[in-house]
PDB file of N, CA and C in Angstrom:
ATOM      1  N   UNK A   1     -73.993  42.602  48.764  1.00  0.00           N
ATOM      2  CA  UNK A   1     -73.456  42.479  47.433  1.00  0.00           C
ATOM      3  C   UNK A   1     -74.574  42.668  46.412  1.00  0.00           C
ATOM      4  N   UNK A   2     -74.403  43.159  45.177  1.00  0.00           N
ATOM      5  CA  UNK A   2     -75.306  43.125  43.856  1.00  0.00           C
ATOM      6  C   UNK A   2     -75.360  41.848  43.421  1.00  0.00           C
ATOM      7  N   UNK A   3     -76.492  41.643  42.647  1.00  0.00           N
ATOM      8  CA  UNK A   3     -76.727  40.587  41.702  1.00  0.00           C
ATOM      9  C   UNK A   3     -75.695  39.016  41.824  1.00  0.00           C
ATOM     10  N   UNK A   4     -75.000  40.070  40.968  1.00  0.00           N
ATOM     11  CA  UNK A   4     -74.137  39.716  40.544  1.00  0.00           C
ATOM     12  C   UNK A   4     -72.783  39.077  41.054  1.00  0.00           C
ATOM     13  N   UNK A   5     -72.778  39.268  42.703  1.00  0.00           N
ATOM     14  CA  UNK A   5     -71.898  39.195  43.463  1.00  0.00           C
ATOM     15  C   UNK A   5     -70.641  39.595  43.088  1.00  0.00           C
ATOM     16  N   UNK A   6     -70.362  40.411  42.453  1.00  0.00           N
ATOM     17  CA  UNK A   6     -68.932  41.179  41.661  1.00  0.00           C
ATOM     18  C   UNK A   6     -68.563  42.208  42.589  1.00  0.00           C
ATOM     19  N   UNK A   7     -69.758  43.300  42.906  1.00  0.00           N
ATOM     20  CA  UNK A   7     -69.171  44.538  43.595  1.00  0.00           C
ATOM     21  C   UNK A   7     -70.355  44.814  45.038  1.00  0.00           C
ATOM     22  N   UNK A   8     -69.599  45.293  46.036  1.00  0.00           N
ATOM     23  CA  UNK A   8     -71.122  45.577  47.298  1.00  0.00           C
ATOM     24  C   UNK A   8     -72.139  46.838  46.298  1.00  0.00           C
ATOM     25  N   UNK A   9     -73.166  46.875  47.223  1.00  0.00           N
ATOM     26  CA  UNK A   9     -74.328  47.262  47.280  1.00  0.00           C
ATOM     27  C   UNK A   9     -73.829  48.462  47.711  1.00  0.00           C
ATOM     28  N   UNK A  10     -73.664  49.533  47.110  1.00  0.00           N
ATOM     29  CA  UNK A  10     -73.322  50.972  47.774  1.00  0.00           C
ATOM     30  C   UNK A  10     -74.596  51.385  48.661  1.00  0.00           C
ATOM     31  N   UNK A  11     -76.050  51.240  48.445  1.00  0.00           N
ATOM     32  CA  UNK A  11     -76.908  51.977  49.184  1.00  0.00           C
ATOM     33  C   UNK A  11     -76.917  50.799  50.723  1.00  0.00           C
ATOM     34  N   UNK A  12     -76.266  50.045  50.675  1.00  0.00           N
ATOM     35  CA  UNK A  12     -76.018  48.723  51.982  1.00  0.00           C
ATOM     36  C   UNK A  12     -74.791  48.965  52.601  1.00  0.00           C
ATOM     37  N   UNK A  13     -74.233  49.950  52.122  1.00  0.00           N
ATOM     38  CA  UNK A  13     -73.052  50.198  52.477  1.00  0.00           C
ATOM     39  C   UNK A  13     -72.394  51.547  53.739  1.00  0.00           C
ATOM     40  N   UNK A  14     -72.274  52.354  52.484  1.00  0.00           N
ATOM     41  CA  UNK A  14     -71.837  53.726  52.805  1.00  0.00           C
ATOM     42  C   UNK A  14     -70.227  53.924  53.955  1.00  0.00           C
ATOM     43  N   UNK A  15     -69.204  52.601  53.374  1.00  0.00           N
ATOM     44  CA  UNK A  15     -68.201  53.297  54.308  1.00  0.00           C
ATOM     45  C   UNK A  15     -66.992  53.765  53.781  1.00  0.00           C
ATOM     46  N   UNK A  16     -67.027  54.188  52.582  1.00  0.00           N
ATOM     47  CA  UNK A  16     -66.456  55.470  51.687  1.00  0.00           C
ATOM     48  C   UNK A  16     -66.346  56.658  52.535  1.00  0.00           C
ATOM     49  N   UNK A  17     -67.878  57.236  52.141  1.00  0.00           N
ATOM     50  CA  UNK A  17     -68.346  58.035  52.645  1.00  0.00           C
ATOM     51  C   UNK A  17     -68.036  57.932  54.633  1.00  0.00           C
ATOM     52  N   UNK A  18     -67.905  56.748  55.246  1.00  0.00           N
ATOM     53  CA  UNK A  18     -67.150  57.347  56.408  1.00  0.00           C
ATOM     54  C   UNK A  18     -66.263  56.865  57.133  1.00  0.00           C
ATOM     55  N   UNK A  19     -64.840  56.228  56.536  1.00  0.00           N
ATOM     56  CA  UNK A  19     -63.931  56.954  56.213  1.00  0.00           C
ATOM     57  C   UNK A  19     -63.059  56.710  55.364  1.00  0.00           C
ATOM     58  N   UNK A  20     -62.377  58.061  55.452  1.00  0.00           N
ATOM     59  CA  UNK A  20     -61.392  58.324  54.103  1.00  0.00           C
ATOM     60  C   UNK A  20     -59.963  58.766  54.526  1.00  0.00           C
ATOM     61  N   UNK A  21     -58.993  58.239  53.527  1.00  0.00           N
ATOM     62  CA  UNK A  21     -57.570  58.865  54.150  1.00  0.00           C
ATOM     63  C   UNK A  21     -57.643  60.269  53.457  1.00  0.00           C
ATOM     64  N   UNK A  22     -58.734  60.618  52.911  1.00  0.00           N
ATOM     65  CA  UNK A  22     -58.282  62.573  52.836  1.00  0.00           C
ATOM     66  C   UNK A  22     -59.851  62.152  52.407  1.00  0.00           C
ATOM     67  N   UNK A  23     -60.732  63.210  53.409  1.00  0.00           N
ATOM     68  CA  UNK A  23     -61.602  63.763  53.130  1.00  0.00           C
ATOM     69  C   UNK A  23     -62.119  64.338  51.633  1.00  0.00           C
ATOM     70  N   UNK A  24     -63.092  64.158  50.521  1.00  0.00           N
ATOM     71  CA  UNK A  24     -63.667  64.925  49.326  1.00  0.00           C
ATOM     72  C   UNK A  24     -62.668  66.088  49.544  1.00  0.00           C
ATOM     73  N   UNK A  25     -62.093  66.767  48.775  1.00  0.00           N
ATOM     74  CA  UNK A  25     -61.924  68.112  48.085  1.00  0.00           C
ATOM     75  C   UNK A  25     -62.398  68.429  46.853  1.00  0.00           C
ATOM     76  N   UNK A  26     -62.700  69.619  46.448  1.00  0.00           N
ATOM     77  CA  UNK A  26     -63.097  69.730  45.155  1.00  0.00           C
ATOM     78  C   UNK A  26     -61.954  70.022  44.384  1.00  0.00           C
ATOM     79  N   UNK A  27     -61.619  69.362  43.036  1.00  0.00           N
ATOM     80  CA  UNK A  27     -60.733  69.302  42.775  1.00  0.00           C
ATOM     81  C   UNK A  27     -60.540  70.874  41.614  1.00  0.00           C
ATOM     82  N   UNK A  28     -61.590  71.468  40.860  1.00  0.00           N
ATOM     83  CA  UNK A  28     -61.359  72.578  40.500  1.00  0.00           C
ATOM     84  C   UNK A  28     -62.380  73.204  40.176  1.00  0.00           C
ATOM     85  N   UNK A  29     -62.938  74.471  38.913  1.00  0.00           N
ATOM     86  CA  UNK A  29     -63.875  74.827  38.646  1.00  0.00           C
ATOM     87  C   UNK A  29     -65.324  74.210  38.877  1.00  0.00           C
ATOM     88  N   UNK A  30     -66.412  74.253  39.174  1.00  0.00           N
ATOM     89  CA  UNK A  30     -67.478  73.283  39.150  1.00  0.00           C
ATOM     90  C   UNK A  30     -67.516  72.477  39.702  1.00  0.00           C
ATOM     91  N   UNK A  31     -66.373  71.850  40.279  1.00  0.00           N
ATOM     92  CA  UNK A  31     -66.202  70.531  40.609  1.00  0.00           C
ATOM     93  C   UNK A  31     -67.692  70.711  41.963  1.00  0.00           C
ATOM     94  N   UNK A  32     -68.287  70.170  42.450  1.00  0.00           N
ATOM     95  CA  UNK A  32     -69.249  70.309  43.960  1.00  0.00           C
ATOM     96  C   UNK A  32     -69.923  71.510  43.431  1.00  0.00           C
ATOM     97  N   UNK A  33     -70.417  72.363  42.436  1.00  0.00           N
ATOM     98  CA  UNK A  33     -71.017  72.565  42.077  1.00  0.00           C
ATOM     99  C   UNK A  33     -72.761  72.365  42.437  1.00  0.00           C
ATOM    100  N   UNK A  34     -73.386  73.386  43.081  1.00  0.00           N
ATOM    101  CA  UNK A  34     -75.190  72.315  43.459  1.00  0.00           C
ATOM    102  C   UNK A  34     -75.423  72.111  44.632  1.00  0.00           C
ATOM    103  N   UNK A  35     -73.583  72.103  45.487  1.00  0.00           N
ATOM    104  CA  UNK A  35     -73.845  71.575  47.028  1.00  0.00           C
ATOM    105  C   UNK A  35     -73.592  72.523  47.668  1.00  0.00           C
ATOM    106  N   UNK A  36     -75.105  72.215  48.581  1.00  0.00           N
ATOM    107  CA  UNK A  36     -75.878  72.609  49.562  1.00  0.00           C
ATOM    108  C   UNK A  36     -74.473  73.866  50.620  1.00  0.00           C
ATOM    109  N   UNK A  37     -74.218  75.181  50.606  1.00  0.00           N
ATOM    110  CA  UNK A  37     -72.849  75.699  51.665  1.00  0.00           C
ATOM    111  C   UNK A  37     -72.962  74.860  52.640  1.00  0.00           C
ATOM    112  N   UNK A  38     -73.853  74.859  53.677  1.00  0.00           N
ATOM    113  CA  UNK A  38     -73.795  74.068  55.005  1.00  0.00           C
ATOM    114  C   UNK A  38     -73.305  72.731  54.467  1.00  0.00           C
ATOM    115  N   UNK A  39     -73.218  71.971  53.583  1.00  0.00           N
ATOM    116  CA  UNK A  39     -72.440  70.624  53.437  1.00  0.00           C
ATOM    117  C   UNK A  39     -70.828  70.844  53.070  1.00  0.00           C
ATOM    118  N   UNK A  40     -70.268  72.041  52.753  1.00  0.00           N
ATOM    119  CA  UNK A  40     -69.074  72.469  52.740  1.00  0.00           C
ATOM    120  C   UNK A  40     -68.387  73.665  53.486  1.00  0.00           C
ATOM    121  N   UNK A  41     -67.112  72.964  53.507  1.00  0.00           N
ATOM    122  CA  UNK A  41     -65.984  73.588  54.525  1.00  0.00           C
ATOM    123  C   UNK A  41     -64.517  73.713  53.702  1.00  0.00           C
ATOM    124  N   UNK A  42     -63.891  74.574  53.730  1.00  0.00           N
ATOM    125  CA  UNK A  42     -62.948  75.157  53.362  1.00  0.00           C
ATOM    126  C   UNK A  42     -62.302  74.080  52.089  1.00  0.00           C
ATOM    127  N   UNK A  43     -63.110  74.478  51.082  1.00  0.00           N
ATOM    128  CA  UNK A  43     -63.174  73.566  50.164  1.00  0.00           C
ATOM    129  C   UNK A  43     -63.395  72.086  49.439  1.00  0.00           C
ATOM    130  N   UNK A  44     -63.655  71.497  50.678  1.00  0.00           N
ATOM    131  CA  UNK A  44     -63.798  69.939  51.232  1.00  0.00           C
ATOM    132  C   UNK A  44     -65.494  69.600  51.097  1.00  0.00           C
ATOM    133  N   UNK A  45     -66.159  68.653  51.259  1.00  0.00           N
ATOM    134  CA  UNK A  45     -67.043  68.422  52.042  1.00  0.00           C
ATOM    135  C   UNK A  45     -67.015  68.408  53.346  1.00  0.00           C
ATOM    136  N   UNK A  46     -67.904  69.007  53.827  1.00  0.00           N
ATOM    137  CA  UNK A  46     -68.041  69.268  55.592  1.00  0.00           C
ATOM    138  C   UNK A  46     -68.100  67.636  56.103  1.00  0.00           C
ATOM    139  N   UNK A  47     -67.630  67.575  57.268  1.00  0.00           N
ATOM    140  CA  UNK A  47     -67.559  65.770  58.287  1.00  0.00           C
ATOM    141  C   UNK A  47     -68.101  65.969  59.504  1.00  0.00           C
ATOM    142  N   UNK A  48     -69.147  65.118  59.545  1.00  0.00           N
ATOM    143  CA  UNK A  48     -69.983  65.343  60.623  1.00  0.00           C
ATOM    144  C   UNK A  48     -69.419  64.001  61.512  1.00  0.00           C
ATOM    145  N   UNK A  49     -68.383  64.077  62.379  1.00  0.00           N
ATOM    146  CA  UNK A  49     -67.683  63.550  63.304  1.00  0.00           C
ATOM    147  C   UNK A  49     -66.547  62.513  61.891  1.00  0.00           C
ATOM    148  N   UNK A  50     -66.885  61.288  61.717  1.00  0.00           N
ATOM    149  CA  UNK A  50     -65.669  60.841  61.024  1.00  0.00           C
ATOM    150  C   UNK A  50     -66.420  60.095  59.464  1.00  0.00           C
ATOM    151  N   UNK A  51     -67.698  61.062  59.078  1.00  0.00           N
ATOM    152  CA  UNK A  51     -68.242  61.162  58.327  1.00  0.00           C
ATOM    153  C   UNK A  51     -68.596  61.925  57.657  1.00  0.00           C
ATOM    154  N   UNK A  52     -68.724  61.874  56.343  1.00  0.00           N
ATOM    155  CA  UNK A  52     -69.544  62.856  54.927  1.00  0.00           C
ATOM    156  C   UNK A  52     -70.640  63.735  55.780  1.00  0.00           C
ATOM    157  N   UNK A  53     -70.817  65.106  56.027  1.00  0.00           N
ATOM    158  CA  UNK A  53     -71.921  64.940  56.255  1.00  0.00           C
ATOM    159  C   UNK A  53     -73.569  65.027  55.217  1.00  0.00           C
ATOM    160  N   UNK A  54     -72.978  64.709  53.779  1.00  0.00           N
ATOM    161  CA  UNK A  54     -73.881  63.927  53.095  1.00  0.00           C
ATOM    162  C   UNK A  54     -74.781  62.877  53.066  1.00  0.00           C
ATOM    163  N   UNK A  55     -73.552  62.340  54.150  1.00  0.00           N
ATOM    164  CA  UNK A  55     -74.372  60.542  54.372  1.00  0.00           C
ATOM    165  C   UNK A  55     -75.691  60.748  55.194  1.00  0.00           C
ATOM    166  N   UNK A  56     -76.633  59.739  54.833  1.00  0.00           N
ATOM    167  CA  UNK A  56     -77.602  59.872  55.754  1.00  0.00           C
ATOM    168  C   UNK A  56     -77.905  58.232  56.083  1.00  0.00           C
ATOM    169  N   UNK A  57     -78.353  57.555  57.167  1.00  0.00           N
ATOM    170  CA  UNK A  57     -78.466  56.427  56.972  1.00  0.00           C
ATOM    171  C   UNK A  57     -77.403  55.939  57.418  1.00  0.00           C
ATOM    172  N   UNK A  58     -77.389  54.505  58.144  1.00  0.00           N
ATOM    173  CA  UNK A  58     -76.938  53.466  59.064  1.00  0.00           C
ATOM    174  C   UNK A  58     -75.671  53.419  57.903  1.00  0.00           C
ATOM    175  N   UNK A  59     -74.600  53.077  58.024  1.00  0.00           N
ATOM    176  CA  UNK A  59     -73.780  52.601  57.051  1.00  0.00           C
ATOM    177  C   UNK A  59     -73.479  51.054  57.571  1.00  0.00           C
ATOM    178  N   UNK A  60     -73.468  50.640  56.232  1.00  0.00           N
ATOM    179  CA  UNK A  60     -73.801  48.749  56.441  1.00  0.00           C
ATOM    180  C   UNK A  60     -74.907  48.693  56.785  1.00  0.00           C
ATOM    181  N   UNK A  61     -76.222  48.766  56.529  1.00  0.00           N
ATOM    182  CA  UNK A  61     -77.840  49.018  56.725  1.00  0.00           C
ATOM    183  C   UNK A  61     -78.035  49.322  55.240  1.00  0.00           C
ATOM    184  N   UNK A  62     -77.801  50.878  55.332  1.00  0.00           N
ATOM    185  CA  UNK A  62     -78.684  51.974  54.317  1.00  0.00           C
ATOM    186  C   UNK A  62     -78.352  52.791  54.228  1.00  0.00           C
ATOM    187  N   UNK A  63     -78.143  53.616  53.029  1.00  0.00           N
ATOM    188  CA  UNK A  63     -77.552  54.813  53.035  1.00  0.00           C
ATOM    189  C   UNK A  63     -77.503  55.496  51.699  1.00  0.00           C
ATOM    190  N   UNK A  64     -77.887  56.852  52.101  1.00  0.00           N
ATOM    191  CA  UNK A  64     -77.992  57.572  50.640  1.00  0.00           C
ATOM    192  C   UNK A  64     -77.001  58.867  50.711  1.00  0.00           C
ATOM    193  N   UNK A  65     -76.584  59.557  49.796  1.00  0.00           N
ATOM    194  CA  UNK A  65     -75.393  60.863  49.660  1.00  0.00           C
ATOM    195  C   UNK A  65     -76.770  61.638  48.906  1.00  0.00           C
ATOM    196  N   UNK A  66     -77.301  62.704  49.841  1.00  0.00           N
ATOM    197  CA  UNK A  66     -77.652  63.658  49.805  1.00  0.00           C
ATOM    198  C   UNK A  66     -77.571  65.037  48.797  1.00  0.00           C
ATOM    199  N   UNK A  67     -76.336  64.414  48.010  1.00  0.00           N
ATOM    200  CA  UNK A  67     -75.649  65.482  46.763  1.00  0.00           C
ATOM    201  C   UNK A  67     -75.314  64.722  45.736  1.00  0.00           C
ATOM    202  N   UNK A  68     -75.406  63.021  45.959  1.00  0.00           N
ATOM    203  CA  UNK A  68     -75.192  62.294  44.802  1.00  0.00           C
ATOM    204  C   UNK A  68     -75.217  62.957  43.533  1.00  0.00           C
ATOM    205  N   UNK A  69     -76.135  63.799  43.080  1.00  0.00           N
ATOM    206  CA  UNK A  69     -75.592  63.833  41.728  1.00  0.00           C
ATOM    207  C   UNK A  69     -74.813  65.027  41.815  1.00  0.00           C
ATOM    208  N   UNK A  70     -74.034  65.653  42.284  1.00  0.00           N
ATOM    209  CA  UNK A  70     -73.473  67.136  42.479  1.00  0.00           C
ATOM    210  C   UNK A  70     -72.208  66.434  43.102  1.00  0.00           C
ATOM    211  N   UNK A  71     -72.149  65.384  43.270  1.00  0.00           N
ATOM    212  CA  UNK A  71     -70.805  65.008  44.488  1.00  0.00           C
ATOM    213  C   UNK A  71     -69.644  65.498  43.578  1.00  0.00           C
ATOM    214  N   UNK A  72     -68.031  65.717  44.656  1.00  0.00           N
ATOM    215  CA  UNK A  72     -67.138  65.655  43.684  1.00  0.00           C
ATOM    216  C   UNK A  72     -66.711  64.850  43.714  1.00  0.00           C
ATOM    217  N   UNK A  73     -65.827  65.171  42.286  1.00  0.00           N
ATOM    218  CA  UNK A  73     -65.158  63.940  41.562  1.00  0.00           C
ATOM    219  C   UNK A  73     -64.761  62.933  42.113  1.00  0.00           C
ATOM    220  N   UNK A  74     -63.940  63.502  43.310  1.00  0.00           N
ATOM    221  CA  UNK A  74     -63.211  62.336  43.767  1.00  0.00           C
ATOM    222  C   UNK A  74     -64.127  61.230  44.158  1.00  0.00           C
ATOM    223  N   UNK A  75     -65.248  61.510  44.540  1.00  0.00           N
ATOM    224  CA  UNK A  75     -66.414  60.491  44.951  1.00  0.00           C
ATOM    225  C   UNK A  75     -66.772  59.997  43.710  1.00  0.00           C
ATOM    226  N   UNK A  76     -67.000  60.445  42.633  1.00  0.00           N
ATOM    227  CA  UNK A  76     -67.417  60.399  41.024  1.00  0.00           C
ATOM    228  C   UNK A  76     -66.441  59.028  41.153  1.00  0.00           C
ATOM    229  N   UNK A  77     -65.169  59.402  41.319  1.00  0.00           N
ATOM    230  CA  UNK A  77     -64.386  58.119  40.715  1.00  0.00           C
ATOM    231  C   UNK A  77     -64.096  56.544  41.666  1.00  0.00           C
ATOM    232  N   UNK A  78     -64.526  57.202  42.746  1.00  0.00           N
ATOM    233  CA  UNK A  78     -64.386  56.023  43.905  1.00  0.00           C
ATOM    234  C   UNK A  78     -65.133  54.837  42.773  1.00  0.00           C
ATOM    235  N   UNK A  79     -64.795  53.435  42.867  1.00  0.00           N
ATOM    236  CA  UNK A  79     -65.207  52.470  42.874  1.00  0.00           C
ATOM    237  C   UNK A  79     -65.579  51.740  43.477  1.00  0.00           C
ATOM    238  N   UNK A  80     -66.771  51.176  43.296  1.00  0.00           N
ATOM    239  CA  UNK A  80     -67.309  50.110  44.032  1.00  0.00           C
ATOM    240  C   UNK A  80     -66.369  48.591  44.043  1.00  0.00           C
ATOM    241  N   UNK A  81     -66.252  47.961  44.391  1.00  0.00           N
ATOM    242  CA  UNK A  81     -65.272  46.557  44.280  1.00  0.00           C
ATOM    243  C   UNK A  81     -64.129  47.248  44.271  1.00  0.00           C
ATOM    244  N   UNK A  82     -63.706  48.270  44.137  1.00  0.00           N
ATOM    245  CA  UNK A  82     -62.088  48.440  44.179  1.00  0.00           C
ATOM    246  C   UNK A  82     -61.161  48.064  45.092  1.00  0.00           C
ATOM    247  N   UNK A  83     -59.579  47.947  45.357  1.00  0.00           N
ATOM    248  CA  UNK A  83     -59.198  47.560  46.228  1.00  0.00           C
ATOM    249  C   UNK A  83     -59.328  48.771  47.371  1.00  0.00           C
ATOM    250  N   UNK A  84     -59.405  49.809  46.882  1.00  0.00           N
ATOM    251  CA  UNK A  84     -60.071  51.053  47.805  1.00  0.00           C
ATOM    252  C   UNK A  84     -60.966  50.879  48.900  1.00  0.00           C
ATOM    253  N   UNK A  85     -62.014  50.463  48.113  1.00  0.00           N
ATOM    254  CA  UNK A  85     -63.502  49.838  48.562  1.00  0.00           C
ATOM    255  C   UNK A  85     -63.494  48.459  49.324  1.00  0.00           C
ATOM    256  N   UNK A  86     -62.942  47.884  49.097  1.00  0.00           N
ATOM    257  CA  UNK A  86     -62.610  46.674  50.009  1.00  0.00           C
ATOM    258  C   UNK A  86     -61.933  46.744  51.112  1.00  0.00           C
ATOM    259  N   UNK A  87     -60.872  47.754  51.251  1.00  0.00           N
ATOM    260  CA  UNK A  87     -59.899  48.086  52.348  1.00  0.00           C
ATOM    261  C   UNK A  87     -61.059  48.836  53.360  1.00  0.00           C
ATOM    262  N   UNK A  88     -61.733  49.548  53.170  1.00  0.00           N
ATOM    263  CA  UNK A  88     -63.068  50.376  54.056  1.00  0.00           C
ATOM    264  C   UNK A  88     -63.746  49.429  54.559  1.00  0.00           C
ATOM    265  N   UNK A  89     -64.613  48.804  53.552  1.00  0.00           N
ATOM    266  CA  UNK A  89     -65.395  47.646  53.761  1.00  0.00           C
ATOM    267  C   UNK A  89     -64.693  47.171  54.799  1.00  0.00           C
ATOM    268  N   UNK A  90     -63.668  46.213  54.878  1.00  0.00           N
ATOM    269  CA  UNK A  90     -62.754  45.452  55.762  1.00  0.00           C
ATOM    270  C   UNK A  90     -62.946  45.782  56.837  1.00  0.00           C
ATOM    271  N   UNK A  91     -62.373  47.512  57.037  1.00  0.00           N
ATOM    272  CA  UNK A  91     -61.897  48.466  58.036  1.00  0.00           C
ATOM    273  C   UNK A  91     -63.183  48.364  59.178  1.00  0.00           C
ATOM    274  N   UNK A  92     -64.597  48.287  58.690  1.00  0.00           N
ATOM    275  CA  UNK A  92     -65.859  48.267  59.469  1.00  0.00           C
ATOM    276  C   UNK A  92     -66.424  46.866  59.516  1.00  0.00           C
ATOM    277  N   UNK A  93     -65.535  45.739  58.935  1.00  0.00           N
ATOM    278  CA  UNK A  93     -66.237  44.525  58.741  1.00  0.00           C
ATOM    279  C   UNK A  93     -66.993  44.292  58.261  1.00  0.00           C
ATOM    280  N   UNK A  94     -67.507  45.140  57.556  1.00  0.00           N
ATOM    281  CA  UNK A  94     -68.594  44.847  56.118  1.00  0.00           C
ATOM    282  C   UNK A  94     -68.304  43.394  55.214  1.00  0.00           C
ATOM    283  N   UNK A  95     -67.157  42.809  55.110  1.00  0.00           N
ATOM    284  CA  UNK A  95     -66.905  41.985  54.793  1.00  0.00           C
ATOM    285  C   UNK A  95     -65.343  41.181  55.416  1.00  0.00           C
ATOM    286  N   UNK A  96     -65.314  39.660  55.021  1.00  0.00           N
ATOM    287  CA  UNK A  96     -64.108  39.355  55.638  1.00  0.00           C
ATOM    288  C   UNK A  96     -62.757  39.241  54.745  1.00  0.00           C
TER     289      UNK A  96
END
């Protein structure tokens, strides 16, 4: 958790990034813009087994997104503390 105990620690985290009920797509012009071809697949971010393959790093350890500032949107809008983010979290026991 941050500080603050309000929202997790995304770089302690990373289980957004692996998994999702629909994989990143880019949603239009620009959108993924910056990222790397080999990190994309038929418009998506590429998944290296049931992961981003952006992610680098233990998830629940450490972990960084490799395109962070280029990510798309849909990652742009993910929230940290969301009920989104909590349902993942859960899903790997990151929290109870």
């Amino acid at each position: 958790m941050t500080d603050d105990d309000s929202s997790p620690d995304c770089e302690a985290c990373g289980a957004c990034c692996t998994y999702s009920w629909e994989w990143p797509a880019f949603i239009g012009p620009g959108d993924g813009d910056g990222i790397p071809s080999y990190l994309v697949e038929d418009g998506r971010m590429r998944c290296d087994g049931d992961r981003c393959a952006a992610l680098v790093g233990t998830p629940g350890s450490s972990v960084f997104c490799r395109v962070y500032e280029d990510r798309p949107l849909v990652c742009r809008e993910f929230t940290a503390g969301s009920d989104a983010c909590r349902a993942v979290r859960r899903h790997f026991g990151f929290e109870g």
